[in-house]
PDB file of N, CA and C in Angstrom:
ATOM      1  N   UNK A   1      -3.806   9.768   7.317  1.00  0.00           N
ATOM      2  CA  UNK A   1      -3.355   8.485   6.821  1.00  0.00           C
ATOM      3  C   UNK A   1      -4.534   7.512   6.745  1.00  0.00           C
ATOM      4  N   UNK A   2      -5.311   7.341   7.798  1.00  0.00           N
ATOM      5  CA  UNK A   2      -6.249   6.354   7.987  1.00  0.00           C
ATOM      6  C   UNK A   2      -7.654   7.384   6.293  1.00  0.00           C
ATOM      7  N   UNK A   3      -8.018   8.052   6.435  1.00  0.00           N
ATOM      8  CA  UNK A   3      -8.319   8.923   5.055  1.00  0.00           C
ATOM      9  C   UNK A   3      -7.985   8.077   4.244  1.00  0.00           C
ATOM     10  N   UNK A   4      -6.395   8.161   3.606  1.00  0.00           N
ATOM     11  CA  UNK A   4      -6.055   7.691   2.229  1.00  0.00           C
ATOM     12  C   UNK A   4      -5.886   6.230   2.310  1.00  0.00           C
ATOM     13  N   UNK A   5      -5.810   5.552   3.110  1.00  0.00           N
ATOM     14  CA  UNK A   5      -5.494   3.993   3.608  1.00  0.00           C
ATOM     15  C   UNK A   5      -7.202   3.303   3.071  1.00  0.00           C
ATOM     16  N   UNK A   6      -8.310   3.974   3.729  1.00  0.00           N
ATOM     17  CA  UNK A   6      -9.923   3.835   3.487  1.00  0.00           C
ATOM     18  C   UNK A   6     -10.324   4.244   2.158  1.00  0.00           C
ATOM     19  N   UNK A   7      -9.806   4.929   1.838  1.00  0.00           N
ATOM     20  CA  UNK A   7     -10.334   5.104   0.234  1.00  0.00           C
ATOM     21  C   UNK A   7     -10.422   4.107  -1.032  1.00  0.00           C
ATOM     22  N   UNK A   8     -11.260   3.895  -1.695  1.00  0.00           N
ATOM     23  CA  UNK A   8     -11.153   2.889  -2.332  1.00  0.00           C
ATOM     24  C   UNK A   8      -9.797   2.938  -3.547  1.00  0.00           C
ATOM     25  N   UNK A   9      -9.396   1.738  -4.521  1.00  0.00           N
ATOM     26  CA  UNK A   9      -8.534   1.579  -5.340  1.00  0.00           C
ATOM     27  C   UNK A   9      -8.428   0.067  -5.436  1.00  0.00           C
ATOM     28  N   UNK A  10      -7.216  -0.116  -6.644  1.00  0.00           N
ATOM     29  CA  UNK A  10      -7.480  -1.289  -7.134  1.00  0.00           C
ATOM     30  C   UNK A  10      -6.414  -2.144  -5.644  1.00  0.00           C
ATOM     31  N   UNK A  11      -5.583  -1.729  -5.109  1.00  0.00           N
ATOM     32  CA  UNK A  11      -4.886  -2.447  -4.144  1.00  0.00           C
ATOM     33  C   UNK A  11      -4.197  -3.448  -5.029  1.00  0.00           C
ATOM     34  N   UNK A  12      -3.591  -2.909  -5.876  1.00  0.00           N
ATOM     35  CA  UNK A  12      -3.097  -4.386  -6.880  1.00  0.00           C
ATOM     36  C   UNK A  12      -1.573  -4.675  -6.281  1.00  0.00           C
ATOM     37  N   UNK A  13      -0.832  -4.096  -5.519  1.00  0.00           N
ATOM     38  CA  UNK A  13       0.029  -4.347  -4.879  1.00  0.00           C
ATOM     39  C   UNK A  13      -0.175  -5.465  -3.409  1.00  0.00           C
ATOM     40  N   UNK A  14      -0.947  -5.384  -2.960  1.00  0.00           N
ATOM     41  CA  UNK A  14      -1.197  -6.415  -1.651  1.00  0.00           C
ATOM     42  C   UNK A  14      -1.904  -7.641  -2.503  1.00  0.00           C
ATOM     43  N   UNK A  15      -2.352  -7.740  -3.784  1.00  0.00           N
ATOM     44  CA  UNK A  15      -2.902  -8.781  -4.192  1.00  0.00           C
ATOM     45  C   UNK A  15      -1.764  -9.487  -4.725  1.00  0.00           C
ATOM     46  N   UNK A  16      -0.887  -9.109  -5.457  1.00  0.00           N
ATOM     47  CA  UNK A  16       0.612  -9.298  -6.806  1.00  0.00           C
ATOM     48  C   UNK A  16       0.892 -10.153  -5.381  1.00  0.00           C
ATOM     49  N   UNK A  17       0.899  -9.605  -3.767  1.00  0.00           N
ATOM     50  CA  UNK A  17       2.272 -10.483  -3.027  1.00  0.00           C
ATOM     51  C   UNK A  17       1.374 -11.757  -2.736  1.00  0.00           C
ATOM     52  N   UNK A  18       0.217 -11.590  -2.314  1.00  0.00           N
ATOM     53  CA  UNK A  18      -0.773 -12.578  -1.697  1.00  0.00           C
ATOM     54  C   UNK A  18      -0.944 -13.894  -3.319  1.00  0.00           C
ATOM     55  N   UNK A  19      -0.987 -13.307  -4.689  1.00  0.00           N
ATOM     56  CA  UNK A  19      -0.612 -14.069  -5.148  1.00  0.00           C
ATOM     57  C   UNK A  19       0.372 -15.202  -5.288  1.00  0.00           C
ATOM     58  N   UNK A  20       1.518 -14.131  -5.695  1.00  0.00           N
ATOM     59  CA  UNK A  20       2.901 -14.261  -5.860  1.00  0.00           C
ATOM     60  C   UNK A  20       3.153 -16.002  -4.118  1.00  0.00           C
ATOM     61  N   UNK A  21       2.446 -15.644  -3.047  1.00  0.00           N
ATOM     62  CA  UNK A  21       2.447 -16.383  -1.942  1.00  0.00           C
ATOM     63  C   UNK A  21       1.656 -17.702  -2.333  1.00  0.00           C
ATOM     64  N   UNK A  22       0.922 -17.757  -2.659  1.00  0.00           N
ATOM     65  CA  UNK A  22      -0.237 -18.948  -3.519  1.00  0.00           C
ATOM     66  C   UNK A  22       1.041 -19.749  -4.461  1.00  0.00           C
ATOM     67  N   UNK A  23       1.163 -19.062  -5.079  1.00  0.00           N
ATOM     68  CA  UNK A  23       1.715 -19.742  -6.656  1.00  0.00           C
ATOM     69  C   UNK A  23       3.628 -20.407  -6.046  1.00  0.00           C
ATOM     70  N   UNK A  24       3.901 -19.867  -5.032  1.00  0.00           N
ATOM     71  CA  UNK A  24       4.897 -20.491  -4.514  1.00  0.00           C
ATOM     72  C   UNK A  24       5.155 -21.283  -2.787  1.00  0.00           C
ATOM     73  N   UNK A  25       3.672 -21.436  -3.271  1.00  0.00           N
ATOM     74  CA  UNK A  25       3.332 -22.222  -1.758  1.00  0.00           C
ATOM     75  C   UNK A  25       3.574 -21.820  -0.125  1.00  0.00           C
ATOM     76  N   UNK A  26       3.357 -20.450  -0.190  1.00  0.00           N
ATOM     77  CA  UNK A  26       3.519 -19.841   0.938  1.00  0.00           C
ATOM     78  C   UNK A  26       2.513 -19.617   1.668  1.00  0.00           C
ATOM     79  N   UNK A  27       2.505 -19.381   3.473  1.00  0.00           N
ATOM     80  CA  UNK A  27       1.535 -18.955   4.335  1.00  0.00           C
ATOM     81  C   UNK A  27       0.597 -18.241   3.950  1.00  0.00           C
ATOM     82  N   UNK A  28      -0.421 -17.894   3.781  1.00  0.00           N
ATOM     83  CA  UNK A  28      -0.854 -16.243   3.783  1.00  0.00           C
ATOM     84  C   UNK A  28      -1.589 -15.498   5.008  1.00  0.00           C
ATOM     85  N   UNK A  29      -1.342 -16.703   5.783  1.00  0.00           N
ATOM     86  CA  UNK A  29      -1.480 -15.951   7.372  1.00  0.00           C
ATOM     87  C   UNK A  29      -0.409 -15.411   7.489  1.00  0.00           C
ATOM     88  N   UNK A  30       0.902 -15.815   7.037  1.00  0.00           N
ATOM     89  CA  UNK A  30       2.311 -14.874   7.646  1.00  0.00           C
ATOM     90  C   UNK A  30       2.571 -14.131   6.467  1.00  0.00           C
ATOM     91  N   UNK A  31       1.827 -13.881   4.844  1.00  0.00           N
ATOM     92  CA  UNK A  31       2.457 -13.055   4.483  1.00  0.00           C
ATOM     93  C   UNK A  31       1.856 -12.189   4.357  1.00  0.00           C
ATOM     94  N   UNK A  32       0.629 -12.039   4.823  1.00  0.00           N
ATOM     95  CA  UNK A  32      -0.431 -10.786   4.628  1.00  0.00           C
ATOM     96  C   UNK A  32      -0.049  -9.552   5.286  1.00  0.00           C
ATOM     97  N   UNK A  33       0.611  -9.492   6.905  1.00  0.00           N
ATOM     98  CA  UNK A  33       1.398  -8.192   6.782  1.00  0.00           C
ATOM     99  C   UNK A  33       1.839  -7.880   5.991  1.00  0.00           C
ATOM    100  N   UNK A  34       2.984  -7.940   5.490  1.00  0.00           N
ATOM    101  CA  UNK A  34       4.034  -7.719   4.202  1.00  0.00           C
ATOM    102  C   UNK A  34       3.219  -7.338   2.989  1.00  0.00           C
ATOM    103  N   UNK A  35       1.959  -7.938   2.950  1.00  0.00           N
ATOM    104  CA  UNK A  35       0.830  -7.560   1.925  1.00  0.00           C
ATOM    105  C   UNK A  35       0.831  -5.967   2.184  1.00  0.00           C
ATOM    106  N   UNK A  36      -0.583  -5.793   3.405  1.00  0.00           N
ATOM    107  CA  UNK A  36      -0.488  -4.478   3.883  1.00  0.00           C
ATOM    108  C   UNK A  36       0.322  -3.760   3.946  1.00  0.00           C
ATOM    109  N   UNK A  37       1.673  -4.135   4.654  1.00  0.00           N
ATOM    110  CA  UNK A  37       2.893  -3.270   4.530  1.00  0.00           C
ATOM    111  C   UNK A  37       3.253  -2.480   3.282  1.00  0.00           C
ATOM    112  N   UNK A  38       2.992  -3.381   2.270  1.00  0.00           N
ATOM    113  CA  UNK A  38       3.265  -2.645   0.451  1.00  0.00           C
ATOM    114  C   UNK A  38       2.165  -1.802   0.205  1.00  0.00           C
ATOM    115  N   UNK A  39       1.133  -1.896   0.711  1.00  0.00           N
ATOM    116  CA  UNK A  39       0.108  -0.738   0.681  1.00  0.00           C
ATOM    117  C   UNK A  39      -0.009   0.363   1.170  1.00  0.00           C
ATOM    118  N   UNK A  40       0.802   0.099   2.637  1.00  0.00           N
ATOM    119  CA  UNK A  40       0.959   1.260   3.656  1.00  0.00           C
ATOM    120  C   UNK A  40       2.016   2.252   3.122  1.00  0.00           C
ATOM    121  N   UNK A  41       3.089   1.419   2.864  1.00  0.00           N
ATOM    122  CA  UNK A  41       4.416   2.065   1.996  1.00  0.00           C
ATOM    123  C   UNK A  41       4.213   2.843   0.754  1.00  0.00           C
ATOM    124  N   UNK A  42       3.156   2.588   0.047  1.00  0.00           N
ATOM    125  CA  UNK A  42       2.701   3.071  -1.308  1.00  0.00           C
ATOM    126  C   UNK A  42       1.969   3.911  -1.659  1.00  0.00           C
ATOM    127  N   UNK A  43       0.921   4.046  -0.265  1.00  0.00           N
ATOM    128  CA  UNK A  43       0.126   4.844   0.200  1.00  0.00           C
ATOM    129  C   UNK A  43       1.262   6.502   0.904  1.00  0.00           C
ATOM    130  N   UNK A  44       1.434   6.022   1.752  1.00  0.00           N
ATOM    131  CA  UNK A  44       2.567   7.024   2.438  1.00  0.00           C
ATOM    132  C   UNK A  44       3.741   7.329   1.219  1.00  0.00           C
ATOM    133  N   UNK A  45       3.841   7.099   0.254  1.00  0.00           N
ATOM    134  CA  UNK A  45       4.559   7.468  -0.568  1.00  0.00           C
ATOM    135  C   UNK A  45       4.007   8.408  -1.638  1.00  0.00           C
ATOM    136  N   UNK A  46       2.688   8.515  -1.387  1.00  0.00           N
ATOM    137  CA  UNK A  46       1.595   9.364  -2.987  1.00  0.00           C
ATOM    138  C   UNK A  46       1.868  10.526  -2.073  1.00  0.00           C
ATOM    139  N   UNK A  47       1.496  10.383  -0.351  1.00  0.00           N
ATOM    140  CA  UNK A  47       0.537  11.163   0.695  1.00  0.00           C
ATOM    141  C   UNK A  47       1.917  12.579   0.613  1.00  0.00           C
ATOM    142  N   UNK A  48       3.190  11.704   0.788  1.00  0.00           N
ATOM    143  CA  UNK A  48       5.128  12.521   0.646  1.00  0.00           C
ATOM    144  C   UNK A  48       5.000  13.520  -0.399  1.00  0.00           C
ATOM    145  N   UNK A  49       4.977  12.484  -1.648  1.00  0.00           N
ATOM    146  CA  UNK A  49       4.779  13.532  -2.658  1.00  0.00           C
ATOM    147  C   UNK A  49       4.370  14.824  -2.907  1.00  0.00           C
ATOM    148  N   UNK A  50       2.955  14.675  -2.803  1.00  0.00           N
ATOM    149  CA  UNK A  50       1.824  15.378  -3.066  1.00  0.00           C
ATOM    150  C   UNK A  50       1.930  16.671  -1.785  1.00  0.00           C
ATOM    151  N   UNK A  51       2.739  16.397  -0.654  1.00  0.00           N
ATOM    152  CA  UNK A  51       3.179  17.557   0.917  1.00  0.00           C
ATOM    153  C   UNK A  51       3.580  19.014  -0.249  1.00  0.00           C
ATOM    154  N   UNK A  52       4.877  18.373  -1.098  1.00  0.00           N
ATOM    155  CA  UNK A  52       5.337  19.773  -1.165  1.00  0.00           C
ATOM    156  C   UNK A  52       4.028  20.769  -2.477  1.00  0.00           C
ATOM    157  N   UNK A  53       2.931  20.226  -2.200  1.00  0.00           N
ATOM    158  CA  UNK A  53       2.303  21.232  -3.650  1.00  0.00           C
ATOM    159  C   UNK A  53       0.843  21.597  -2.562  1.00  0.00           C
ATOM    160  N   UNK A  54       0.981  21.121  -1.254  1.00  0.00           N
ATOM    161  CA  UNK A  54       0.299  21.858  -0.275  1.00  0.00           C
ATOM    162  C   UNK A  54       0.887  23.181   0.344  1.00  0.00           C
ATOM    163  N   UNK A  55       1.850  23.510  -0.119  1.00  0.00           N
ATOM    164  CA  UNK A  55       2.690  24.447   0.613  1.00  0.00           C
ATOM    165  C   UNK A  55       2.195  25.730  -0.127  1.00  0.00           C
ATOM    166  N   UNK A  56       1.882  26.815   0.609  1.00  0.00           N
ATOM    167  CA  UNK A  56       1.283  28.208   0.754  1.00  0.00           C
ATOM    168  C   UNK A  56       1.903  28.875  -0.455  1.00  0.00           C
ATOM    169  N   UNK A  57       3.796  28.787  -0.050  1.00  0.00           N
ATOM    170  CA  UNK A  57       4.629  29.570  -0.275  1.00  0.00           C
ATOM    171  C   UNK A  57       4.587  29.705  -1.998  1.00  0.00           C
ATOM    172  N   UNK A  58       4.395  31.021  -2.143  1.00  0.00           N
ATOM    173  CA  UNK A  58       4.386  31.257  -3.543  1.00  0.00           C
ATOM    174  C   UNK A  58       5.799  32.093  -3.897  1.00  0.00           C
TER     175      UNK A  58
END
């Protein structure tokens, strides 16, 4: 996890919320988890996928 989390990319999902927080006058000390969180979630969602085409079984 920490692998695909370090790898570079555009991260345009933690930017869209950290925006989206600007433009409607929000914290971004309190919404930057929730930032990361959409990265972590999005990340762990390629990492799911991609399990079943590691599998041996032919």
């Amino acid at each position: 996890m920490a692998y695909s989390m370090n790898l570079g990319g555009k991260r345009l999902r933690p930017a869209l919320v950290l925006m989206s927080s600007r433009i409607f006058g929000g914290n971004e000390e309190e919404i930057l988890p929730m930032a990361l969180a959409m990265e972590m979630i999005h990340t762990y969602s390629l990492i799911h996928d991609d399990l079943p085409a590691m599998d041996n079984d032919e």
